[in-house]
Protein backbone atom coordinates (compact mmCIF):
# COMPACT_ATOMS: atom_id res chain seq x y z
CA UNK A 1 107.39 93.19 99.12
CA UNK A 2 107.92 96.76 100.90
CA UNK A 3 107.23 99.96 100.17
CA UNK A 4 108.00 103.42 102.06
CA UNK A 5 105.26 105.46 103.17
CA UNK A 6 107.24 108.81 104.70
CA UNK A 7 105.77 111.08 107.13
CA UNK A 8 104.12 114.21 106.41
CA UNK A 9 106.46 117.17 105.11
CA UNK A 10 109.01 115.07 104.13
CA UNK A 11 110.87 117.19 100.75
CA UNK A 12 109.86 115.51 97.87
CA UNK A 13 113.70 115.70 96.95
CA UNK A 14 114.06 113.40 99.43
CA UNK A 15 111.62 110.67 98.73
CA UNK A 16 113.41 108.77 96.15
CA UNK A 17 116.82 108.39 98.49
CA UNK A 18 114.55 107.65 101.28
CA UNK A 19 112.87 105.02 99.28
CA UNK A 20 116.23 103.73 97.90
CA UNK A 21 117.77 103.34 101.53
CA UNK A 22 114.72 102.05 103.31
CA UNK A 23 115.04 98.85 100.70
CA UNK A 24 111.78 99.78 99.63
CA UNK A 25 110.24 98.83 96.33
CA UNK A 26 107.77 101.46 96.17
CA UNK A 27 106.58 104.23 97.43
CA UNK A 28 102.98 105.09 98.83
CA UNK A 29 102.07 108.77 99.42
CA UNK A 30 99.21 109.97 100.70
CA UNK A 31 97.64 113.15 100.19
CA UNK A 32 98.37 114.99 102.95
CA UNK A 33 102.40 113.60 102.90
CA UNK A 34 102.23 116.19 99.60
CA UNK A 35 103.68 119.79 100.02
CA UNK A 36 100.74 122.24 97.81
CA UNK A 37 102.99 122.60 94.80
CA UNK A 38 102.96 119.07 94.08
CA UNK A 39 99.25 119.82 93.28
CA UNK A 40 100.06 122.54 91.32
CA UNK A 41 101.86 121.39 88.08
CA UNK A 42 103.37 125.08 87.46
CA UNK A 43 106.02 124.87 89.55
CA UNK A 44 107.49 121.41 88.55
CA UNK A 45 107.36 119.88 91.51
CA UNK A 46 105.17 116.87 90.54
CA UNK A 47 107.70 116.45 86.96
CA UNK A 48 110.76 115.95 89.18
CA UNK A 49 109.12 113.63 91.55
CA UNK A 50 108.30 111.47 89.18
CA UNK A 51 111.93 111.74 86.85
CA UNK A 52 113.83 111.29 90.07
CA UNK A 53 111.27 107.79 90.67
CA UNK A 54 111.54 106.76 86.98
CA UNK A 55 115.35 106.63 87.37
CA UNK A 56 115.45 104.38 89.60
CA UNK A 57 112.11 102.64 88.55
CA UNK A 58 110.10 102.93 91.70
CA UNK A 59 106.58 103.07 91.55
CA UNK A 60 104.54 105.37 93.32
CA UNK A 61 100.78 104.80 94.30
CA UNK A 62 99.33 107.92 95.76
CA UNK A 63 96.35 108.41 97.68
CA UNK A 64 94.40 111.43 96.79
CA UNK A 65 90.74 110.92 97.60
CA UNK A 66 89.12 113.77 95.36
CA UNK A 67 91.02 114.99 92.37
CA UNK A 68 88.39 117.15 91.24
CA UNK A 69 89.14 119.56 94.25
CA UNK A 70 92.62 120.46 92.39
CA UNK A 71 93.18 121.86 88.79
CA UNK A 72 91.83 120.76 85.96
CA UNK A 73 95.81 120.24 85.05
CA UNK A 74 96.17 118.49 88.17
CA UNK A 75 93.08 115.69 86.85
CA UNK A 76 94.65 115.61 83.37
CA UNK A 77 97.88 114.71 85.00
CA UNK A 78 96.31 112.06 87.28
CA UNK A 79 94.58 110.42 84.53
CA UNK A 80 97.66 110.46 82.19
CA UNK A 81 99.23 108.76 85.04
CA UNK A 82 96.87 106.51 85.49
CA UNK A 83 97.06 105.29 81.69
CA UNK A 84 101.33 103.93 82.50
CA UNK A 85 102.48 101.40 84.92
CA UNK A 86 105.05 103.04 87.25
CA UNK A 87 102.60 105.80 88.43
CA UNK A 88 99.28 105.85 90.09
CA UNK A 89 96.54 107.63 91.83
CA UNK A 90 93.99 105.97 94.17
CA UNK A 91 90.71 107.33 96.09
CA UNK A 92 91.47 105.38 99.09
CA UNK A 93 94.52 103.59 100.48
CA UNK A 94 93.53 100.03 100.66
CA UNK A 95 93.17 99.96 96.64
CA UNK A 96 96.79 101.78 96.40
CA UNK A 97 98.85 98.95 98.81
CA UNK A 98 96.99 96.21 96.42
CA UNK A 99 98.04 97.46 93.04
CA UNK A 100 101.46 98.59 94.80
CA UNK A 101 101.38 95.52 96.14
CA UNK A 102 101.09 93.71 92.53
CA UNK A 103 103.36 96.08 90.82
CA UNK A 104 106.41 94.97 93.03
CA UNK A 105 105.92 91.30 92.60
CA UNK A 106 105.68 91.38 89.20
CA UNK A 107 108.71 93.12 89.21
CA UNK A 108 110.14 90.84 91.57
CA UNK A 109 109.18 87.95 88.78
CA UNK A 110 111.20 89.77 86.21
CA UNK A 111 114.60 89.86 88.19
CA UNK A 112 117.20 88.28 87.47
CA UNK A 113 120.03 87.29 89.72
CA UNK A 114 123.33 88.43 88.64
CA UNK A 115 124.67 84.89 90.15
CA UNK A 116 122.35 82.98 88.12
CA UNK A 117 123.95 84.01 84.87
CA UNK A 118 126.97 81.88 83.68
């Protein structure tokens, strides 16, 4: 089980190739790895992070200790999130590697080898 955690003010174009050629299964953000219009749901930014992930089904756990302190948009969108199983938002990091943690071996369990089928 791996998952990419990139550095701060990486592009959020870039996250999904980075992911992808890392070998990671997932992706863990953390707050402050997120440029300010990810927070602000206007500008898109947050939509095409998460089409560009859901094409290539790789989950993202991000780490953003107090959604209150964004938009009201921004905590509808983090508890909409919260509701599916490729996306979610966590108050502190520990609880985002466990469920990231969970959501790559069960998808691990649900593989199947392309040799294995005869």
């Amino acid at each position: 089980m791996t998952w990419f955690a990139p550095p701060s003010g990486m592009a959020l174009d870039q996250l999904a190739t980075a992911c992808i050629e890392s070998g990671s299964e997932g992706l863990l953000l953390d707050e402050n790895a997120l440029p300010p219009d990810f927070f602000d749901l206007s500008t898109g930014a947050a939509g095409t992070l998460l089409h560009e992930l859901g094409k290539y089904r790789i989950p993202l756990a991000a780490v953003v200790p107090d959604p209150a302190a964004y938009s009201p948009a921004f905590q509808d969108f983090v508890r909409e999130s919260n509701r599916g199983h490729r996306v979610r938002f966590f108050t502190d990091r520990a609880q985002a590697e466990a469920w990231l943690a969970r959501v790559v071996d069960v998808a691990d369990a649900h593989r199947v080898d392309p040799a294995s089928r005869s």
